[in-house]
N, C-alpha and C. Protein backbone atom coordinates (compact mmCIF):
# COMPACT_ATOMS: atom_id res chain seq x y z
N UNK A 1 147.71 -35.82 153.64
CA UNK A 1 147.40 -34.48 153.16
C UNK A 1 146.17 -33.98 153.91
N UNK A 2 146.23 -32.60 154.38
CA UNK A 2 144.76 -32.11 155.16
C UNK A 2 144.22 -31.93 154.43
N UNK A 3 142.68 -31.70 154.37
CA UNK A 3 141.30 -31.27 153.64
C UNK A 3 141.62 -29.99 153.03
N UNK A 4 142.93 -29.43 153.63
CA UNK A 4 142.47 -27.63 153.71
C UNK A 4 144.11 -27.42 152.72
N UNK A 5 144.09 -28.07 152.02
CA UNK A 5 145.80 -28.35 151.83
C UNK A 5 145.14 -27.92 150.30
N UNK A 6 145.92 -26.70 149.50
CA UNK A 6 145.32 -26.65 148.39
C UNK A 6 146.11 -27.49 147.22
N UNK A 7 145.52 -28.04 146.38
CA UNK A 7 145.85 -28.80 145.15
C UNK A 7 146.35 -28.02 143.68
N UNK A 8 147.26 -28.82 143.46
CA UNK A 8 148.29 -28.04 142.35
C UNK A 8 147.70 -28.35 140.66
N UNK A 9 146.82 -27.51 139.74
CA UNK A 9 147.02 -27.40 138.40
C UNK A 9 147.99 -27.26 137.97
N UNK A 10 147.86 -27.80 136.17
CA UNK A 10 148.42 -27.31 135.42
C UNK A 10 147.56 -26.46 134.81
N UNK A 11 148.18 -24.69 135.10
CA UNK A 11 147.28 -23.39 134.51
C UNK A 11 147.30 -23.30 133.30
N UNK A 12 148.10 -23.62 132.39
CA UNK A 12 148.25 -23.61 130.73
C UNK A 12 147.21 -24.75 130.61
N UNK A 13 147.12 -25.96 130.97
CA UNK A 13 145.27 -26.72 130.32
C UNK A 13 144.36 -25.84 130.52
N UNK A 14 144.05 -25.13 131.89
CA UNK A 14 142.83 -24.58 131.84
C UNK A 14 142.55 -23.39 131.14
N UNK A 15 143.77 -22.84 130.59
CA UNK A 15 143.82 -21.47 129.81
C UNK A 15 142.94 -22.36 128.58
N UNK A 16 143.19 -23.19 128.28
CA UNK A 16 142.89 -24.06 126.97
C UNK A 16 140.93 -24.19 127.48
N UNK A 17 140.41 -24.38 129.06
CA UNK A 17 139.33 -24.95 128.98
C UNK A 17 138.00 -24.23 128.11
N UNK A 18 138.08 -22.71 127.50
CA UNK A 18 136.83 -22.50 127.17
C UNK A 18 137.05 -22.81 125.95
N UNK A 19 138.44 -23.28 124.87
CA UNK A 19 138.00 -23.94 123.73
C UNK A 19 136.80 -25.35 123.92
N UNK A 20 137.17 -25.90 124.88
CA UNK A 20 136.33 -27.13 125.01
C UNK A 20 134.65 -26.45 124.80
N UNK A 21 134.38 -25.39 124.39
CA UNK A 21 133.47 -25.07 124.16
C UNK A 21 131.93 -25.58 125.00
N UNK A 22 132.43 -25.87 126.08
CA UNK A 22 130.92 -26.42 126.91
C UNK A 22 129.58 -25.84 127.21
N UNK A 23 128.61 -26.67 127.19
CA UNK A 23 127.74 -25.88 127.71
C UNK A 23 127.51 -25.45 129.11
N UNK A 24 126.95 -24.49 129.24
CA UNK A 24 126.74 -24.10 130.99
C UNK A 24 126.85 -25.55 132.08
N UNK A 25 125.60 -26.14 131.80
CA UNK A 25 125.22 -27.10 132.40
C UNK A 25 126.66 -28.02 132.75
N UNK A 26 127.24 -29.04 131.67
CA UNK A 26 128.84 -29.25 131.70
C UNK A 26 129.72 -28.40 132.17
N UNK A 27 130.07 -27.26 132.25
CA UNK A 27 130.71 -26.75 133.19
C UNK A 27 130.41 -26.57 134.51
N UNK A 28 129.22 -26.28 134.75
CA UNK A 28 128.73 -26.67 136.18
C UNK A 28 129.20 -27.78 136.74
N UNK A 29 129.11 -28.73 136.28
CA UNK A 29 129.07 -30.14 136.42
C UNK A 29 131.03 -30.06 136.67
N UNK A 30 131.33 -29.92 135.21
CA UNK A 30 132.96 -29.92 135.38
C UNK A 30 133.68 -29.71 136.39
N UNK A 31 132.85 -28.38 136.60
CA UNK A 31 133.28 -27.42 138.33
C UNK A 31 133.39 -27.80 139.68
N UNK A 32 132.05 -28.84 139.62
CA UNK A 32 131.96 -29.40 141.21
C UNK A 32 132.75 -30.91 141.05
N UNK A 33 133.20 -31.44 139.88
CA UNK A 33 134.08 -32.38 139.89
C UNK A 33 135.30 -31.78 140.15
N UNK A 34 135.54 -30.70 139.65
CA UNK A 34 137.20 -30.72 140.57
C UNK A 34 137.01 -29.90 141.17
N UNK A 35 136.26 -29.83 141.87
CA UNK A 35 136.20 -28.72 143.35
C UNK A 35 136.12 -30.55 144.57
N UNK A 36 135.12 -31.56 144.04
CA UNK A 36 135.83 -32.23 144.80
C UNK A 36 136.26 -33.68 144.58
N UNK A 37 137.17 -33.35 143.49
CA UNK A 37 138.09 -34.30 143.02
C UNK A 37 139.49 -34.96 144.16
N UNK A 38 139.94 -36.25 144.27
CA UNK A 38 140.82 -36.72 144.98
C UNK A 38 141.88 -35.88 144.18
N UNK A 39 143.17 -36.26 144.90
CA UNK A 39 144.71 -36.12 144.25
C UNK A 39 144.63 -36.93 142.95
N UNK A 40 144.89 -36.89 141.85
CA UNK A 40 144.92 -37.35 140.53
C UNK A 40 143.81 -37.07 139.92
N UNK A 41 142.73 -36.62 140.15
CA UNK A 41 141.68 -36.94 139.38
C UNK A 41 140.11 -37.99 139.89
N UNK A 42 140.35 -38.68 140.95
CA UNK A 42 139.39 -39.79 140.99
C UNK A 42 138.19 -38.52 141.51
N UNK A 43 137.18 -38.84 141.13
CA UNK A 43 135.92 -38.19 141.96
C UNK A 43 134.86 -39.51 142.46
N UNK A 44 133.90 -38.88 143.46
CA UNK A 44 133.48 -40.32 144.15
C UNK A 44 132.07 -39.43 144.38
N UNK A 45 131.17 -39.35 143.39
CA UNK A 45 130.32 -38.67 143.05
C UNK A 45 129.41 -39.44 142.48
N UNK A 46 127.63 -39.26 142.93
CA UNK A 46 126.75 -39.89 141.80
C UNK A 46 126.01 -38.87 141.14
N UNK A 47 125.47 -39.24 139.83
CA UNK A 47 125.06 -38.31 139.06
C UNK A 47 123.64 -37.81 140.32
N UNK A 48 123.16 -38.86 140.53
CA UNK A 48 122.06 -38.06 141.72
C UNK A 48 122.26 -36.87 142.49
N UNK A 49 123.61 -36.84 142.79
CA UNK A 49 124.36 -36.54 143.99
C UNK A 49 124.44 -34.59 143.31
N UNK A 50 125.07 -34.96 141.98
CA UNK A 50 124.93 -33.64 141.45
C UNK A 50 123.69 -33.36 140.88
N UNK A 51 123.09 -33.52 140.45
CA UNK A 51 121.47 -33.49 140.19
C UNK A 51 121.11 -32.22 141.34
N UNK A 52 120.72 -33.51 142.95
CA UNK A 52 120.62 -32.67 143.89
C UNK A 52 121.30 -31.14 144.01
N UNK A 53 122.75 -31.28 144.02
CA UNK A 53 123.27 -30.27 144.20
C UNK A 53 123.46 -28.84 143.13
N UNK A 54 123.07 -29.15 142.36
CA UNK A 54 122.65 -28.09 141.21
C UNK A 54 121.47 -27.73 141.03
N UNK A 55 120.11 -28.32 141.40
CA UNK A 55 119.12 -28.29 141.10
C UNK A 55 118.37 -28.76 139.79
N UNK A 56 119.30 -29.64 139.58
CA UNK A 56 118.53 -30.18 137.84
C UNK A 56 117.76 -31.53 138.10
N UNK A 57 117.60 -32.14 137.08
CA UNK A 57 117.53 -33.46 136.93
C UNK A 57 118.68 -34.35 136.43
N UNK A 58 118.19 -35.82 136.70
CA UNK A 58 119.71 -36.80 136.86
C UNK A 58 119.91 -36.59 135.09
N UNK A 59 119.01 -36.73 134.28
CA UNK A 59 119.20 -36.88 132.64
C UNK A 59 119.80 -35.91 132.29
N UNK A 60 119.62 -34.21 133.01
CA UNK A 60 120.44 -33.21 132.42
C UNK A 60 121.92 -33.52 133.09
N UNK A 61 121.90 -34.06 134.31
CA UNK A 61 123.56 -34.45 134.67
C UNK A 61 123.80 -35.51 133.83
N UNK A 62 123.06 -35.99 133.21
CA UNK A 62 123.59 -37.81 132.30
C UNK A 62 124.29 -37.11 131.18
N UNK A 63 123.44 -36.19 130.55
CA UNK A 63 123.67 -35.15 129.04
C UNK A 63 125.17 -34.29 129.41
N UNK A 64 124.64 -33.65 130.09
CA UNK A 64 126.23 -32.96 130.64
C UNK A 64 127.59 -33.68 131.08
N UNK A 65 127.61 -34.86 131.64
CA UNK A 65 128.69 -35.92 131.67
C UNK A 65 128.68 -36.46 130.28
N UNK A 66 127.84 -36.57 129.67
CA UNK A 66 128.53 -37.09 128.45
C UNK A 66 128.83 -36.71 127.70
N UNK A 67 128.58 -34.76 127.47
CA UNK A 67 129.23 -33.96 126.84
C UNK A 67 130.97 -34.22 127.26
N UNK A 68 130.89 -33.94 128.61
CA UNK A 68 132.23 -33.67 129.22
C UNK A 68 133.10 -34.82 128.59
N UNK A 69 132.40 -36.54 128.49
CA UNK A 69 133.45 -37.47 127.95
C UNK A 69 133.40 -37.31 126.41
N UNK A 70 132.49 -36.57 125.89
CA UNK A 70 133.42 -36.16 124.36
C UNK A 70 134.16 -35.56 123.90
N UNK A 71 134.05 -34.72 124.75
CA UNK A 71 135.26 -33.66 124.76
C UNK A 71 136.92 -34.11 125.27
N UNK A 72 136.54 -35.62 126.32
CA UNK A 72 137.86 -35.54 126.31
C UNK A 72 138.33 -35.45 128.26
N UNK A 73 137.48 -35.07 128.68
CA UNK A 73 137.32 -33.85 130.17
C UNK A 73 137.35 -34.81 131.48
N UNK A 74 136.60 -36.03 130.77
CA UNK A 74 136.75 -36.87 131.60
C UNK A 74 136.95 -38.31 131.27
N UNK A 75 137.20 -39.63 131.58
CA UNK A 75 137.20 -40.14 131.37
C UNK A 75 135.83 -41.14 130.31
N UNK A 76 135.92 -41.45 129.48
CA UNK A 76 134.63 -42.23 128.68
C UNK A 76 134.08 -43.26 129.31
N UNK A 77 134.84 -44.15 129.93
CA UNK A 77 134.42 -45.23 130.87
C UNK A 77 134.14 -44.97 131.84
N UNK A 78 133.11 -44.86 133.22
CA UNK A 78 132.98 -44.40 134.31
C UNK A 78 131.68 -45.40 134.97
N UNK A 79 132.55 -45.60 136.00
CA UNK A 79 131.92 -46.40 137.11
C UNK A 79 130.64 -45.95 137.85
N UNK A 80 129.70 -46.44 138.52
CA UNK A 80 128.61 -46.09 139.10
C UNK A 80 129.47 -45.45 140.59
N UNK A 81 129.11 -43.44 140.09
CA UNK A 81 129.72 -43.22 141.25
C UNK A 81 131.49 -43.05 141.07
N UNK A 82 131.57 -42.50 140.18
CA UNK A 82 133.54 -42.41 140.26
C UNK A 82 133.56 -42.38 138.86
N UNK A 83 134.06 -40.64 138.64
CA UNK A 83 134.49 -40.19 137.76
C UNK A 83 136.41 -40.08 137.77
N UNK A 84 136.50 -40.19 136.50
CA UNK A 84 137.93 -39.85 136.63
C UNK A 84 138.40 -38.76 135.54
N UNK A 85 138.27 -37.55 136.36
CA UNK A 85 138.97 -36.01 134.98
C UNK A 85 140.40 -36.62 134.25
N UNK A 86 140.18 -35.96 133.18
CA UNK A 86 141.61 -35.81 132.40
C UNK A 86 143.10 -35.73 133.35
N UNK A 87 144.28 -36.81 133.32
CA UNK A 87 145.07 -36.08 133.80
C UNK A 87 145.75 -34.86 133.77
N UNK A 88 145.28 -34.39 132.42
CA UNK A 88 146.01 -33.45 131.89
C UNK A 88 144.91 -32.07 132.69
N UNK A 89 144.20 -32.11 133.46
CA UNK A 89 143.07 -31.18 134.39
C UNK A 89 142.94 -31.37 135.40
N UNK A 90 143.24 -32.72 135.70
CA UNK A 90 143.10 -33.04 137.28
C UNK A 90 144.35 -32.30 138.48
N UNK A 91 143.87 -32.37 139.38
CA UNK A 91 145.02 -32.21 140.41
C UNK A 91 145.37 -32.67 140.85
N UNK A 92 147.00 -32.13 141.90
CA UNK A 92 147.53 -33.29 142.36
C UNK A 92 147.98 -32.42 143.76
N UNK A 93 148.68 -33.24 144.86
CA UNK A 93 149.23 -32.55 145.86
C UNK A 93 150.38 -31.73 145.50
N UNK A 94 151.19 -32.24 144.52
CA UNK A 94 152.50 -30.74 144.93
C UNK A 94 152.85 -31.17 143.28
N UNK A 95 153.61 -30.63 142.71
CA UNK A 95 153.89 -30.28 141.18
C UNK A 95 154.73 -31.80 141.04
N UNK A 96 155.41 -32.25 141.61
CA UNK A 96 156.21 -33.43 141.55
C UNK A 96 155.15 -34.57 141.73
N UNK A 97 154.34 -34.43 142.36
CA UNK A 97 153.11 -35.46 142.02
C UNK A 97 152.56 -35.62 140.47
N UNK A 98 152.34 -34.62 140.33
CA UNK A 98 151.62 -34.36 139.54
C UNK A 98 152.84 -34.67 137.54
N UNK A 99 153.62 -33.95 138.01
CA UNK A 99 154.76 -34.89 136.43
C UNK A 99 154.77 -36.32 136.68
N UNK A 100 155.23 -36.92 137.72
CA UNK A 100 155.50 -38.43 138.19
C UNK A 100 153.96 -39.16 137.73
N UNK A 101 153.17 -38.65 138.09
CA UNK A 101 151.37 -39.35 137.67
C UNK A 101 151.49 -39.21 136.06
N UNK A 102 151.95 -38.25 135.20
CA UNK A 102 151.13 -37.75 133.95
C UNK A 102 152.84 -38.99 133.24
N UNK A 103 153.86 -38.39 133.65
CA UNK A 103 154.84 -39.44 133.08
C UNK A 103 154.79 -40.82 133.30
N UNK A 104 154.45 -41.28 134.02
CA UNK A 104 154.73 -42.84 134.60
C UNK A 104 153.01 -43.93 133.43
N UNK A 105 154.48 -44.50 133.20
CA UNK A 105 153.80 -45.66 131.79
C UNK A 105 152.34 -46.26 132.03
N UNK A 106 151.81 -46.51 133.41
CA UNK A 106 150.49 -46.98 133.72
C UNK A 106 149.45 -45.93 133.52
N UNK A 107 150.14 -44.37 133.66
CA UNK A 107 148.63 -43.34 133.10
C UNK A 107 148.07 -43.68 132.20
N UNK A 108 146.79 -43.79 132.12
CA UNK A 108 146.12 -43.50 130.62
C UNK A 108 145.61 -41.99 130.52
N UNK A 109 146.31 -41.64 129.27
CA UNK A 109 145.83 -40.37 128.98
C UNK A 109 144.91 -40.56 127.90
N UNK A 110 144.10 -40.47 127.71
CA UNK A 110 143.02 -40.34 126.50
C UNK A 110 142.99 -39.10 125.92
N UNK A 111 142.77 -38.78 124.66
CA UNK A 111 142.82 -37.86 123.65
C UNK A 111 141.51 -37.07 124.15
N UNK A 112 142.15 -35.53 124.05
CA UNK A 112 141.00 -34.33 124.05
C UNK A 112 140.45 -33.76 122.92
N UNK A 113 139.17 -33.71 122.73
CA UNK A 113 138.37 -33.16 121.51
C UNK A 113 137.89 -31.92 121.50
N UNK A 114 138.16 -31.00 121.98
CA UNK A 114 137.74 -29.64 121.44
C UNK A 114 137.37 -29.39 120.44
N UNK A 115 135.89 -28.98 119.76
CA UNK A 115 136.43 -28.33 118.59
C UNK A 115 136.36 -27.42 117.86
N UNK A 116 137.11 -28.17 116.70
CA UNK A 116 137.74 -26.35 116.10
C UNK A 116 139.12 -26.18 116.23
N UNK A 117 139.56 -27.35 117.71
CA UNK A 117 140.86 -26.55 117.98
C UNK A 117 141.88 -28.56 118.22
N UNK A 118 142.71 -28.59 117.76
CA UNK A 118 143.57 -29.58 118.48
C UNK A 118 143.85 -29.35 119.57
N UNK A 119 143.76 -29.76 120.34
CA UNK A 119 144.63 -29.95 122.15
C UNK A 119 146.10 -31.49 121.70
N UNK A 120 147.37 -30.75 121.82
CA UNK A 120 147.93 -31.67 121.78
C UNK A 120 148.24 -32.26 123.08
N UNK A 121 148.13 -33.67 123.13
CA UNK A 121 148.73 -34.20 124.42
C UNK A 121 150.25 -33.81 124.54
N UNK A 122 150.80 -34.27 125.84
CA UNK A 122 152.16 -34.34 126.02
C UNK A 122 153.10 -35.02 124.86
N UNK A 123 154.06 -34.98 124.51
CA UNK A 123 154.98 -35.52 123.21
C UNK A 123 155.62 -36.67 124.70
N UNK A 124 155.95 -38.00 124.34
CA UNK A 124 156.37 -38.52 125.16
C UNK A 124 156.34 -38.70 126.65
N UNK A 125 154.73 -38.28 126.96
CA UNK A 125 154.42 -38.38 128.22
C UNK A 125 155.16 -37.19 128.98
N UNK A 126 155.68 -36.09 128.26
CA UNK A 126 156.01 -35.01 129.45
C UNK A 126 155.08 -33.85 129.53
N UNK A 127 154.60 -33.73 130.55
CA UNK A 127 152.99 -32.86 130.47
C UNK A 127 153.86 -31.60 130.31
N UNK A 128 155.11 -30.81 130.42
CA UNK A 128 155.48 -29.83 129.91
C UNK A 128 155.78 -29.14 128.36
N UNK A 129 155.41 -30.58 127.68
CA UNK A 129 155.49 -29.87 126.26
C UNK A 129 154.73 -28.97 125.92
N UNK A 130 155.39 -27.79 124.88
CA UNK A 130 154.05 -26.65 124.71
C UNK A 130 153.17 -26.16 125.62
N UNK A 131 154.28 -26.13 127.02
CA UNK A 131 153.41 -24.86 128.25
C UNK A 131 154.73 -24.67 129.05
N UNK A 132 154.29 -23.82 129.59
CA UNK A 132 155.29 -22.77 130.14
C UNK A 132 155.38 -23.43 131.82
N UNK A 133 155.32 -24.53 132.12
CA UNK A 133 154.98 -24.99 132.97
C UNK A 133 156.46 -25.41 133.37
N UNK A 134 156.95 -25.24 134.69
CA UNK A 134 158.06 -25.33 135.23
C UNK A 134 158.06 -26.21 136.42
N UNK A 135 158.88 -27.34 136.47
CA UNK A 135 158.66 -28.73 137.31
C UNK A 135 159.52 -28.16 138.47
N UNK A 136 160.69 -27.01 138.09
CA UNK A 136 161.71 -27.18 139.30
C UNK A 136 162.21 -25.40 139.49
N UNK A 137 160.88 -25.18 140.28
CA UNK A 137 160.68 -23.89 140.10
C UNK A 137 161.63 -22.72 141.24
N UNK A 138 162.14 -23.56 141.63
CA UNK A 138 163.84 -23.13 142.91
C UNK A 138 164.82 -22.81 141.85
N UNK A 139 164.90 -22.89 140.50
CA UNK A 139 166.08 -22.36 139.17
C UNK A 139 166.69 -23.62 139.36
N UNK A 140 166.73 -25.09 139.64
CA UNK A 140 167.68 -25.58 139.78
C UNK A 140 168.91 -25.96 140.76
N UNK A 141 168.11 -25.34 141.86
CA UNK A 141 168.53 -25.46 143.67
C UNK A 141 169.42 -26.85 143.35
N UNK A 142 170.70 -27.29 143.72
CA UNK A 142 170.67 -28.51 143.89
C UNK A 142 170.57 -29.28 144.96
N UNK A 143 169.93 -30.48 145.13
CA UNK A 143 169.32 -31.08 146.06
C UNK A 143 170.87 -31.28 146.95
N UNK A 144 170.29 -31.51 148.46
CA UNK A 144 171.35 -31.89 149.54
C UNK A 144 171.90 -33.39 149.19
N UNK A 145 173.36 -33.28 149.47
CA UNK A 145 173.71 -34.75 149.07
C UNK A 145 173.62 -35.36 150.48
N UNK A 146 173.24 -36.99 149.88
CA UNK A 146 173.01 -37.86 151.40
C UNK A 146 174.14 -37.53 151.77
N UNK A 147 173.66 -38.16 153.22
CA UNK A 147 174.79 -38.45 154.37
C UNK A 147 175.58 -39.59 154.30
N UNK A 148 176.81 -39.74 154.48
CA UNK A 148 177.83 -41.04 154.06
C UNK A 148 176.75 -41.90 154.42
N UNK A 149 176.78 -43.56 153.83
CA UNK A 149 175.86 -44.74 154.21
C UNK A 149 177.07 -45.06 155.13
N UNK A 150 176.41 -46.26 156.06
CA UNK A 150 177.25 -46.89 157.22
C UNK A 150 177.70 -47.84 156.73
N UNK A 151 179.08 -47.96 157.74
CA UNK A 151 180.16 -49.03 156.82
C UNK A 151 179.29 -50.38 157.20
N UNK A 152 179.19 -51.36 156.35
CA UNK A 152 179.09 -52.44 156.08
C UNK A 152 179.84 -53.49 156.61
N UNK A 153 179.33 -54.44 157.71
CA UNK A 153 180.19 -55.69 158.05
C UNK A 153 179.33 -57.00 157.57
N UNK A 154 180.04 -57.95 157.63
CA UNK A 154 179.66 -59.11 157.20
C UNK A 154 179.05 -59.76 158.76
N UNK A 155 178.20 -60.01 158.53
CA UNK A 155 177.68 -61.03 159.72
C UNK A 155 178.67 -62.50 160.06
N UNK A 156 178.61 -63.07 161.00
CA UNK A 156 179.87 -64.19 161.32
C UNK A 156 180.38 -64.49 161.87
């Protein structure tokens, strides 16, 4: 994928992001994590790193990341240096990335806390429940059928 290759949301979570009710500071913060977030979500960021780049101090980036993991926004566990956003916020390269990551049994999705408001996760791991979000946005194009496979001989 190029640098310059833009990355695919789901727009119905972020319609949801100002319930998360954040403060400035956490959204700042939120912002430059997925401005430069990998494909899924990984960020490779130190709190120093945003400190610098906002102009704060590291404790107001410590306060503001840990708003963000109560809410849900990002992961609660986080490595020195590597954040990981919500799948349900993160991006991905093309929309089929992005169902295949949020469906497939090894995601962990962790529960979002807004409040005031429930955020329901996906019902059965399909990030399309309760959004208007469309996986196969051609109406149902049907795909090209392969080409005959080659006949088969036995070695001998």
């Amino acid at each position: 994928m190029s640098a310059a290759a833009a990355l695919v949301r789901n727009p119905d979570m972020f319609e949801r992001l100002p319930d998360a009710g954040l403060a400035k500071t956490a959204r700042e913060v939120f912002d430059i994590l997925q401005a430069r977030q990998e494909p899924g979500g990984l960020v490779r960021i130190t709190q120093k790193e945003l400190a610098k780049r906002l102009g704060i101090t590291v404790p107001s980036v410590s306060r503001a990341i840990g708003e963000l993991k109560d809410r849900g926004l990002v992961h609660p566990r986080t490595v020195h240096g590597k954040v990981q956003i919500h799948p349900l916020f993160a991006a991905y390269e093309t929309v089929a990335h992005m169902v295949n990551h949020i469906r497939d049994e090894s995601t962990h999705v962790w529960p979002l806390n807004f409040p005031g408001r429930a955020v329901p996760l996906p019902a059965g791991k399909d990030p399309r429940a309760g959004t208007s979000f469309d996986p196969d946005p051609d109406g149902g194009e049907d795909a090209p059928l392969p080409e005959a496979p080659p006949t088969l001989r036995l070695a001998g």
